[in-house]
Protein backbone atom coordinates (compact mmCIF):
# COMPACT_ATOMS: atom_id res chain seq x y z
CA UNK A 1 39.61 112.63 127.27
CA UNK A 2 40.80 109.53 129.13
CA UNK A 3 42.46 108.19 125.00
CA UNK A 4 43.73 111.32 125.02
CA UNK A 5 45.37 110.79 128.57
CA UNK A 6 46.94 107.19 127.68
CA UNK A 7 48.05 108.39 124.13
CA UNK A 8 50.25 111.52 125.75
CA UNK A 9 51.44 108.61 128.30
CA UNK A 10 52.13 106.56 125.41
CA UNK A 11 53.89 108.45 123.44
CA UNK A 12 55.79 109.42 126.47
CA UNK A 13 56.93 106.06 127.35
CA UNK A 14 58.06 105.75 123.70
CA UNK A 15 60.30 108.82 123.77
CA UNK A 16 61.88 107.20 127.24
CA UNK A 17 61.99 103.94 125.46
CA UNK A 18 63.54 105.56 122.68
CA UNK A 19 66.31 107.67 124.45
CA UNK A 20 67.64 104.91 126.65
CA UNK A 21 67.95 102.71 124.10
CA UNK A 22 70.09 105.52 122.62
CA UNK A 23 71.72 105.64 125.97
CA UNK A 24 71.74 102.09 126.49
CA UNK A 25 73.84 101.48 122.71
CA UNK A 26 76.46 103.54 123.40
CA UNK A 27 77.12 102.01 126.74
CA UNK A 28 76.68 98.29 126.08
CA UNK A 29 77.15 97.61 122.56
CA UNK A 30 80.06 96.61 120.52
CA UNK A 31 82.28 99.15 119.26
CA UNK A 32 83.23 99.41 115.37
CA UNK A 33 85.94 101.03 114.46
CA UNK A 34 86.81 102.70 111.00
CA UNK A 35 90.15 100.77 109.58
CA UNK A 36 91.77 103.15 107.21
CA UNK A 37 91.12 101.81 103.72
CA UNK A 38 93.48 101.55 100.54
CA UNK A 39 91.86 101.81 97.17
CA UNK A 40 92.72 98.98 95.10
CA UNK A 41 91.33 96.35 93.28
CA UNK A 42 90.25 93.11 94.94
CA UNK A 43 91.77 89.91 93.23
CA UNK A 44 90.93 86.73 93.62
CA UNK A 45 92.93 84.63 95.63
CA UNK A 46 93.80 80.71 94.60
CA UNK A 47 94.12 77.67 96.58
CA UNK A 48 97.80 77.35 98.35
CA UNK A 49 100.21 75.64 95.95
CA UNK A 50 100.32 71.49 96.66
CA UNK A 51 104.05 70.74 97.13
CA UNK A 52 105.73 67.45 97.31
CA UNK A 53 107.33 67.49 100.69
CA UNK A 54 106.91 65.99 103.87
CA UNK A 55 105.54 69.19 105.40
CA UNK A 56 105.39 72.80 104.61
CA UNK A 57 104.46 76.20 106.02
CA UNK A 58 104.31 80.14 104.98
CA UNK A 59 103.58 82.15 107.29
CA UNK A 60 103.58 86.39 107.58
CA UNK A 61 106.59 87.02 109.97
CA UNK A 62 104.63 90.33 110.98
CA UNK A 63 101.40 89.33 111.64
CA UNK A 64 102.57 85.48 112.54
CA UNK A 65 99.46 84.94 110.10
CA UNK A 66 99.69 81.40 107.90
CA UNK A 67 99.17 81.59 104.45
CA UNK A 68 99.98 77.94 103.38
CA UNK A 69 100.69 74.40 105.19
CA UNK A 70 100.49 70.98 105.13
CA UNK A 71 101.38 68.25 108.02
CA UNK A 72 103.20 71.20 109.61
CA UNK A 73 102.59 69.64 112.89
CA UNK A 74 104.42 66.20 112.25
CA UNK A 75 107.79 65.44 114.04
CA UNK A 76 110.09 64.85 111.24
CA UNK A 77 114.39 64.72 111.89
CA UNK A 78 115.57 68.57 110.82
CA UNK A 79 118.80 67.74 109.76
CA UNK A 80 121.19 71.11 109.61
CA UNK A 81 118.19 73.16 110.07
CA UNK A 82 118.54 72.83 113.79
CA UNK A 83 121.71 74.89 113.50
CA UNK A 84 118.94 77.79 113.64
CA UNK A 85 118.47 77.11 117.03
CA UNK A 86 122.37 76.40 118.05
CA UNK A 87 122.35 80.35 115.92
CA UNK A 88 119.44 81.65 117.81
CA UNK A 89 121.20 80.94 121.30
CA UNK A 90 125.07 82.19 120.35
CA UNK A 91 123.28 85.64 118.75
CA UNK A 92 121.70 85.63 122.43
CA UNK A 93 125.13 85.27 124.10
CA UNK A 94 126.25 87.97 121.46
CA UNK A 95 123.73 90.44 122.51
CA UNK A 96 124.25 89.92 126.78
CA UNK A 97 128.04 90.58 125.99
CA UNK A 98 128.96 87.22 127.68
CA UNK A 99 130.86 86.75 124.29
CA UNK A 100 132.50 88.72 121.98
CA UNK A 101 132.76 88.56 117.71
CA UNK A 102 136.78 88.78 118.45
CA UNK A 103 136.98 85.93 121.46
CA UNK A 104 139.39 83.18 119.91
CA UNK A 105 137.92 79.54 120.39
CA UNK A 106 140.03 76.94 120.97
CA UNK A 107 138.64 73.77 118.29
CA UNK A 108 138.48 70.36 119.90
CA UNK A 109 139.27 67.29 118.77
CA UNK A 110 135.49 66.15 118.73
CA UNK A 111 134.49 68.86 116.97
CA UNK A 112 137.39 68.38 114.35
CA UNK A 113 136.14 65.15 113.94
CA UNK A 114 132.53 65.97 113.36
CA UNK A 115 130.87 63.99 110.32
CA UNK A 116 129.52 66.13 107.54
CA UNK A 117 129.38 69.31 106.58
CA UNK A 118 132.68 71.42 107.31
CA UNK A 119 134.72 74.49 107.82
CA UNK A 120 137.80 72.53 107.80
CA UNK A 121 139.34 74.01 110.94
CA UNK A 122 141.43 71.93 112.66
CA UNK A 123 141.87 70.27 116.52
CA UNK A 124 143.78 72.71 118.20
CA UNK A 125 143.21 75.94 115.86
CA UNK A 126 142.25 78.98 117.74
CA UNK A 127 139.47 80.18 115.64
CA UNK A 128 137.65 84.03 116.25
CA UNK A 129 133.80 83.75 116.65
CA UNK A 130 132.70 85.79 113.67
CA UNK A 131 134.53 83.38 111.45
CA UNK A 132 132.46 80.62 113.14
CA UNK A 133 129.58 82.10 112.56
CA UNK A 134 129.86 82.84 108.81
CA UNK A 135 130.96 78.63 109.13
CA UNK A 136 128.10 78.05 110.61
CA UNK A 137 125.39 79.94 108.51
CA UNK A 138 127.05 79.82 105.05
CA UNK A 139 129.06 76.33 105.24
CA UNK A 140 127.02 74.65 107.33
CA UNK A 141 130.12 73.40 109.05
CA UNK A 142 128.76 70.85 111.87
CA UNK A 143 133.12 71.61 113.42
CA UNK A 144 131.93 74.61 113.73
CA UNK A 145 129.08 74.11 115.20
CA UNK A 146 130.47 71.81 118.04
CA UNK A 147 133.37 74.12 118.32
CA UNK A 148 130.70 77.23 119.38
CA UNK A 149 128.35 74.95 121.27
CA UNK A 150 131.82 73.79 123.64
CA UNK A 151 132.85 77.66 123.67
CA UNK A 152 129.40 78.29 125.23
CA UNK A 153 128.19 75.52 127.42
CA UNK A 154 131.77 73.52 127.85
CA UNK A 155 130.18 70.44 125.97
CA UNK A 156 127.68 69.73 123.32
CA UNK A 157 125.43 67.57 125.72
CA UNK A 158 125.23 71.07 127.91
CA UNK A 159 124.61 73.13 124.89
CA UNK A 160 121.46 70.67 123.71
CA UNK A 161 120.34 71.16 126.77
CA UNK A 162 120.47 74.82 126.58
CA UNK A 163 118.60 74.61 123.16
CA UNK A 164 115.84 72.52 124.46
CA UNK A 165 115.16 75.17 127.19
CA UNK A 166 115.10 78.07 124.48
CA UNK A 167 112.54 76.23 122.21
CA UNK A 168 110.34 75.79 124.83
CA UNK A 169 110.30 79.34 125.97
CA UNK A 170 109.93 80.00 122.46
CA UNK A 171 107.21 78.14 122.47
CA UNK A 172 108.68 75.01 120.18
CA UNK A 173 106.96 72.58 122.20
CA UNK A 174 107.06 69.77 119.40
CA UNK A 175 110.76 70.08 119.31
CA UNK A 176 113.61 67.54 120.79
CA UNK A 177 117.26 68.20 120.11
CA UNK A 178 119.77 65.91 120.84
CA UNK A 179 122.73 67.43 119.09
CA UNK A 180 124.40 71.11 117.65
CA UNK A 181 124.16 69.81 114.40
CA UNK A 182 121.17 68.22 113.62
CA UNK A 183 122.96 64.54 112.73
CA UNK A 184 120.05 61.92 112.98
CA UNK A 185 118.81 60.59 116.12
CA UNK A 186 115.88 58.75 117.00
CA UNK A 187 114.99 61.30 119.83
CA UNK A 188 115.95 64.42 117.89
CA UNK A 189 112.65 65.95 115.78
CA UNK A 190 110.75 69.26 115.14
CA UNK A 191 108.27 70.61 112.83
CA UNK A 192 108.01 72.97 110.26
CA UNK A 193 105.76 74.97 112.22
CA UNK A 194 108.03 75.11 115.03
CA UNK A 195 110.49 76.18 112.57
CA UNK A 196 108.35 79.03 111.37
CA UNK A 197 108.53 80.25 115.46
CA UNK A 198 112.40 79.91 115.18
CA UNK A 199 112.81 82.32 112.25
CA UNK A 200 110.32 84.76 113.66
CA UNK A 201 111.95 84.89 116.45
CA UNK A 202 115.56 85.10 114.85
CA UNK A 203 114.58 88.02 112.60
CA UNK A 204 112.37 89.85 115.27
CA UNK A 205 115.29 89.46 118.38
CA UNK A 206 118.36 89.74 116.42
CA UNK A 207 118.21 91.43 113.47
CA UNK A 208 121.99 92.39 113.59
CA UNK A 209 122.94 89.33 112.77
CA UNK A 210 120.20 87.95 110.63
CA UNK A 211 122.19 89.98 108.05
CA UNK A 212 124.63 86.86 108.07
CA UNK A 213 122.00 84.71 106.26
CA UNK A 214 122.00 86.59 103.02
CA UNK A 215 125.95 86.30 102.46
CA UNK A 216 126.72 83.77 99.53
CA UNK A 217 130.67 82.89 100.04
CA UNK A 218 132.94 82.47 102.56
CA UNK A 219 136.22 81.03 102.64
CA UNK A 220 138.58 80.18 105.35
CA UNK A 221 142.34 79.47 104.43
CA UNK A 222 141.80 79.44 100.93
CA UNK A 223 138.71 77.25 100.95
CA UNK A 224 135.31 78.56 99.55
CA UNK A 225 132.62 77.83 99.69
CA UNK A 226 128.87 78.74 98.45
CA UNK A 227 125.79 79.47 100.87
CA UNK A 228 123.59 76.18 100.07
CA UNK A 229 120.53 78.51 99.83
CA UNK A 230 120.11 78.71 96.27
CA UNK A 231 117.51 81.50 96.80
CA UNK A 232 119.82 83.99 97.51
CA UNK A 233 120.75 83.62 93.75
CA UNK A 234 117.59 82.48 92.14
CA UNK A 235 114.95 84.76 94.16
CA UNK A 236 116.15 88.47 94.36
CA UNK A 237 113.42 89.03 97.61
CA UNK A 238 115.22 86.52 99.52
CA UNK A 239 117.58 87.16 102.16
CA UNK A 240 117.80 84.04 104.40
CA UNK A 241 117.82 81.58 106.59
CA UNK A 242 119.59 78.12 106.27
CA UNK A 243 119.14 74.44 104.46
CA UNK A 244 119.78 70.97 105.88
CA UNK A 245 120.31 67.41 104.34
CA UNK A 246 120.51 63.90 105.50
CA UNK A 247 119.46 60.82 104.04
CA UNK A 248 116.46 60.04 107.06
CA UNK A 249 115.33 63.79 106.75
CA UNK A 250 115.45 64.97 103.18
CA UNK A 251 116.20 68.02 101.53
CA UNK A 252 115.18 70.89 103.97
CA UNK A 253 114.93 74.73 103.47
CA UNK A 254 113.77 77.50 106.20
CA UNK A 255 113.92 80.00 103.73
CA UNK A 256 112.83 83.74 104.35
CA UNK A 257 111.72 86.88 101.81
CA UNK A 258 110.94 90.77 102.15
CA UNK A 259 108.93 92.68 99.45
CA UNK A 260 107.40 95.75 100.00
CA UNK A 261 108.00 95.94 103.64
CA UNK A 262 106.36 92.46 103.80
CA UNK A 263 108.55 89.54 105.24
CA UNK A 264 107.11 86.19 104.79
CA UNK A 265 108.41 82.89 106.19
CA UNK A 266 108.54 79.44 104.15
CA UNK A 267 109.29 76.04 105.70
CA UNK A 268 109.89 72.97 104.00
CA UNK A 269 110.67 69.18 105.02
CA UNK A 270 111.54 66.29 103.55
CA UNK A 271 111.33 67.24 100.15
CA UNK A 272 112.78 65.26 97.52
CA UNK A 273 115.41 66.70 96.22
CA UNK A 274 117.84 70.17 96.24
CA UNK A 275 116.06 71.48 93.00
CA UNK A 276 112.68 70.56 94.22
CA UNK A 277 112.98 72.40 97.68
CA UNK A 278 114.48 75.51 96.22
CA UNK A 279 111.19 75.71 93.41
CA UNK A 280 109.09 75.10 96.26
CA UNK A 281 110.27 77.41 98.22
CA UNK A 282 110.17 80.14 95.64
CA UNK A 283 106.79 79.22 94.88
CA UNK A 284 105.41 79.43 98.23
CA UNK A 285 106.92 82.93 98.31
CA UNK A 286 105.46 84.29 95.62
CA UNK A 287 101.94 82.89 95.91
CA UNK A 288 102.48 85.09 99.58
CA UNK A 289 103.61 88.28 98.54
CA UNK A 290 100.89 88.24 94.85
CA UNK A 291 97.88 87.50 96.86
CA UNK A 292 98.29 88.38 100.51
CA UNK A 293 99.32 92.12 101.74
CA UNK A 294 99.71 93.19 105.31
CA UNK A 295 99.08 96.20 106.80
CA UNK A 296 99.48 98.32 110.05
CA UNK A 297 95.83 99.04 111.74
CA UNK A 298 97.04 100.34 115.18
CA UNK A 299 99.87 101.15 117.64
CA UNK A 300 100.51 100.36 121.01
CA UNK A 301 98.53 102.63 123.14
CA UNK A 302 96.12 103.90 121.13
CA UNK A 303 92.79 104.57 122.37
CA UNK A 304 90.34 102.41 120.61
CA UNK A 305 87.47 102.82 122.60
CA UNK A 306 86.61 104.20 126.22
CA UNK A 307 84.43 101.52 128.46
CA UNK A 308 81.73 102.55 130.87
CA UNK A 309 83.18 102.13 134.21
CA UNK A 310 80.99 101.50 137.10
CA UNK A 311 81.62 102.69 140.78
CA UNK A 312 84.93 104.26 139.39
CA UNK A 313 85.92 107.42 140.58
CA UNK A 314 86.33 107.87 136.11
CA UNK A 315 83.00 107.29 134.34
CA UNK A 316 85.28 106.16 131.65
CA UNK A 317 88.27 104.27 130.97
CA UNK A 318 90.38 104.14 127.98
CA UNK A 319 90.75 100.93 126.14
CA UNK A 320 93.38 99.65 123.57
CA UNK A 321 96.29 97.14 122.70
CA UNK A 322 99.56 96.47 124.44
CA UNK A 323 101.58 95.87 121.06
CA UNK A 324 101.48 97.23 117.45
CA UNK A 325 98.71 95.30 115.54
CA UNK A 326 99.66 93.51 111.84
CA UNK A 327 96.75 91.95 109.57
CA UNK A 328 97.17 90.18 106.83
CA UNK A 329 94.54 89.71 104.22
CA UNK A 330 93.89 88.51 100.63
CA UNK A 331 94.85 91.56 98.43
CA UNK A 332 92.39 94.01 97.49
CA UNK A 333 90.44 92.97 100.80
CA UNK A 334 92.08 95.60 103.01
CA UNK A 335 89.01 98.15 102.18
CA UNK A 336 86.69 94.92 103.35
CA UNK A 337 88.00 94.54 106.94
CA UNK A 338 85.97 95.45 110.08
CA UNK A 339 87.13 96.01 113.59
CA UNK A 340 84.79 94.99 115.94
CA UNK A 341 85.48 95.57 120.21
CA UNK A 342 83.47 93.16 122.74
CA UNK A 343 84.00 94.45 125.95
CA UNK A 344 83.56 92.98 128.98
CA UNK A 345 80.21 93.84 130.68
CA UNK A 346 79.64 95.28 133.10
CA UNK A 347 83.16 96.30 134.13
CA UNK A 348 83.15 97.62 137.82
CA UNK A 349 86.26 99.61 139.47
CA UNK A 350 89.00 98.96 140.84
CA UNK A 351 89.96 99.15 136.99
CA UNK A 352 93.60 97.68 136.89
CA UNK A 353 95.94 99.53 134.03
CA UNK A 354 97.17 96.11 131.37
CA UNK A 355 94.30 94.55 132.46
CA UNK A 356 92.33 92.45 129.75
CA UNK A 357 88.78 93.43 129.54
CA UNK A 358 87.79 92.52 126.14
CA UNK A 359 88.64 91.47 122.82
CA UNK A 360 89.48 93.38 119.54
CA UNK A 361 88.80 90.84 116.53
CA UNK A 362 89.65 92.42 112.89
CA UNK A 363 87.05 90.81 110.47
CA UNK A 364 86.44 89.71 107.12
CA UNK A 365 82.61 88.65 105.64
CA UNK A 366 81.79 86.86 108.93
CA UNK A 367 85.46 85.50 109.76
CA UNK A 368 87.91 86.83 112.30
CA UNK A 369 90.87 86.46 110.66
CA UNK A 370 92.65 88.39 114.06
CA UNK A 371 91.94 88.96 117.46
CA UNK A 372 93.55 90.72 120.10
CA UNK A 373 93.37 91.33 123.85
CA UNK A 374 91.92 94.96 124.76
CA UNK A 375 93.25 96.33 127.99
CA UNK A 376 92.68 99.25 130.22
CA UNK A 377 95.09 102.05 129.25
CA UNK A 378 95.11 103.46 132.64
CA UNK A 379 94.30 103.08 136.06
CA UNK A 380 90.37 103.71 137.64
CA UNK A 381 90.31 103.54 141.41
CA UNK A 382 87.15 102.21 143.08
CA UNK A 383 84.43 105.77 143.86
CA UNK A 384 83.18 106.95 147.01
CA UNK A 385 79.98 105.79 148.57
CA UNK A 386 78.09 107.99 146.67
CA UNK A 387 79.42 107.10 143.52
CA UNK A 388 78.97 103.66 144.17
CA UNK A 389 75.49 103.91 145.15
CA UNK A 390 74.58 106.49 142.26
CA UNK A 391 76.27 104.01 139.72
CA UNK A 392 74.41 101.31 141.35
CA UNK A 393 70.93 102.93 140.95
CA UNK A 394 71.96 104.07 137.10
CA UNK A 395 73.24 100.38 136.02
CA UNK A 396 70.19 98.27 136.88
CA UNK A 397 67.93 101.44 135.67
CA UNK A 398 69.72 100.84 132.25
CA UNK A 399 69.67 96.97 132.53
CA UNK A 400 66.04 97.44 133.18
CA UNK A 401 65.65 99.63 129.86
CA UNK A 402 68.01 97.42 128.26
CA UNK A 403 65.26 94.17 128.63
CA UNK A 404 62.28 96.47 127.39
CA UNK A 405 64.38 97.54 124.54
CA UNK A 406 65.10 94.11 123.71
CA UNK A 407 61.60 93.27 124.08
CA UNK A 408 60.24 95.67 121.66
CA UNK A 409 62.49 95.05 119.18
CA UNK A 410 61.69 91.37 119.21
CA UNK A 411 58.09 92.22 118.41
């Protein structure tokens, strides 16, 4: 009779075991959540192409993922790509409205005399902004370059120090300039990964006039002249961004490439020639877009999971991410990926709306190849007392099942 006694107890003390570890799952452990899958055939994916340059990157301008680099961390001079940045901060001027396309801008004598690359305006000319700007990106004229950097700042030296501001809010923080231009100078550097930020941001902030980087000609009193991008004529995805040239930096390209809704970003420096940067480029390209698709998983605001709240006047709180989440993986993978949520535990009330409590990481095999903040979604205000003291009884009752659970299933 007495067996009989301890087996019922037994058994009963399973079934508790058994439904708070139930209990306890759904609270405590990680969420997975289902990524919507697209059938297609999983292809192997090669080794990044070996280039001879300096340094190179490719990188998804979507996700900000990298798909290729070497060195792309060492200071080398940029040459005319730095005209990026001089482009970056007069589109910004554009877009506040403290300058207009039809303002006329008066060309100095220093920027008539500029060495290099022109327009072939003149000291004196009174010049309207949108035919700087086609100078600029198409001619790679450093006049007028100077000329816009004096229209905005009053001098060049004001204007560099303008652009050294931006790239560190950027976050460019291996970048020095010391000119408009990009003429050499001991103390003026940046990297191809820094680059890679520029042309992000260019494409993402002002994509009005990143149309400017896919016109081949201009001409200006009866000069013309071709866009020194020779993608835009060998490499019918490419629509961008700008070369650069001088005998300390090499041959340069920043070039940029949409196919199938997928915009990838290639950076190279110091490479050793005009032909060999342009076949480079185009190769990096296309080893992106054949074995590499991104995709969409989530928007901003979606719910991705709801957290356990304790001493919240909500049991629950919604969970997600603040901005629309990219991944990029090896094609064919897509089906493969897993997204896994670790929250925070335990997460008490006040619950804060923007708040990070946990992370979202996107996997693939046993690699995160993306992570991402998860926030509260909304607002929990702290309970009453006997909330608080109910939720206090009911956590360390779970934490307690929680350690037998743990026990039992480690034997």
């Amino acid at each position: 009779m007495l067996g009989k006694i301890n087996l019922v107890k037994l058994f009963s003390l399973a079934a508790i075991i058994v439904f708070f570890a139930t209990f306890v799952n759904k609270v405590f452990a990680s969420d997975i959540i289902p990524i919507p899958t697209k059938p297609q055939q999983p292809i192997i994916t090669p080794a990044s192409p070996i280039l001879n340059a300096s340094s190179y990157i490719l990188i998804d301008a979507t996700s900000g993922k990298i798909l290729a680099e070497k060195n792309a961390d060492e200071k080398l001079p940029p040459a005319s790509l730095t005209k990026l940045m001089t482009l970056y901060i007069i589109a910004g001027a554009l877009k506040n409205g403290s300058i207009k396309l039809e303002d006329p801008v008066r060309v100095s004598k220093k920027a008539w005399q500029t060495d290099g690359s022109r327009m072939f305006i003149k000291a004196g000319d009174e010049v309207p902004v949108s035919e700087l700007l086609k100078g600029i990106v198409v001619a790679s004229g450093n006049d007028a370059t100077v000329a816009m950097s004096e229209f905005i700042a009053g001098t060049e030296d004001a204007f560099t120090s303008v652009m050294n501001s931006q790239a560190k809010q950027l976050g460019m923080n291996d970048s020095h300039f010391t000119d408009s231009t990009g003429l050499p100078h001991p103390d003026h550097y940046s990297t191809a990964r820094d680059f890679a930020v520029l042309a992000k941001a260019l494409h993402k902030d002002f994509p009005d006039s990143y149309k400017l980087f896919s016109e081949k000609w201009f001409a200006y009193k009866g000069i013309k002249q071709p866009n020194r991008n020779r993608l835009l004529w060998r490499y019918k995805y490419a629509d961008g961004l700008k070369t650069g040239y001088t005998s300390e930096a090499g041959y340069c390209l920043v070039a940029s490439a949409e196919k199938d809704n997928m915009r990838l970003i290639s950076v190279i420096m110091g490479s050793p020639s005009d032909e060999s940067r342009t076949e480079d480029s185009m190769r990096l390209l296309t080893y992106g877009f054949r074995f590499y698709e991104t995709n969409k998983l989530y928007d901003p605001g979606t719910v991705l999971t709801k957290a356990r709240t304790w001493n919240g006047v909500k049991k629950e709180v919604p969970m997600g991410i603040t901005n629309e989440m990219y991944v990029t993986a090896p094609t064919g993978q897509f089906k493969n990926l897993k997204a896994e949520i670790k929250l925070d535990e335990p997460i008490y009330a006040p619950i804060q709306k923007g708040k990070k409590y946990g992370t979202l990481n996107v996997v693939l095999g046993k690699k995160v190849i993306a992570s991402r903040p998860i926030v509260a979604l909304s607002d929990n205000q702290e309970g009453g007392t006997w909330r608080r003291i109910n939720d206090s009884v009911g956590y360390h009752y779970n934490k307690f099942f929680t350690r037998k659970v743990e026990k039992a299933n480690n034997g």
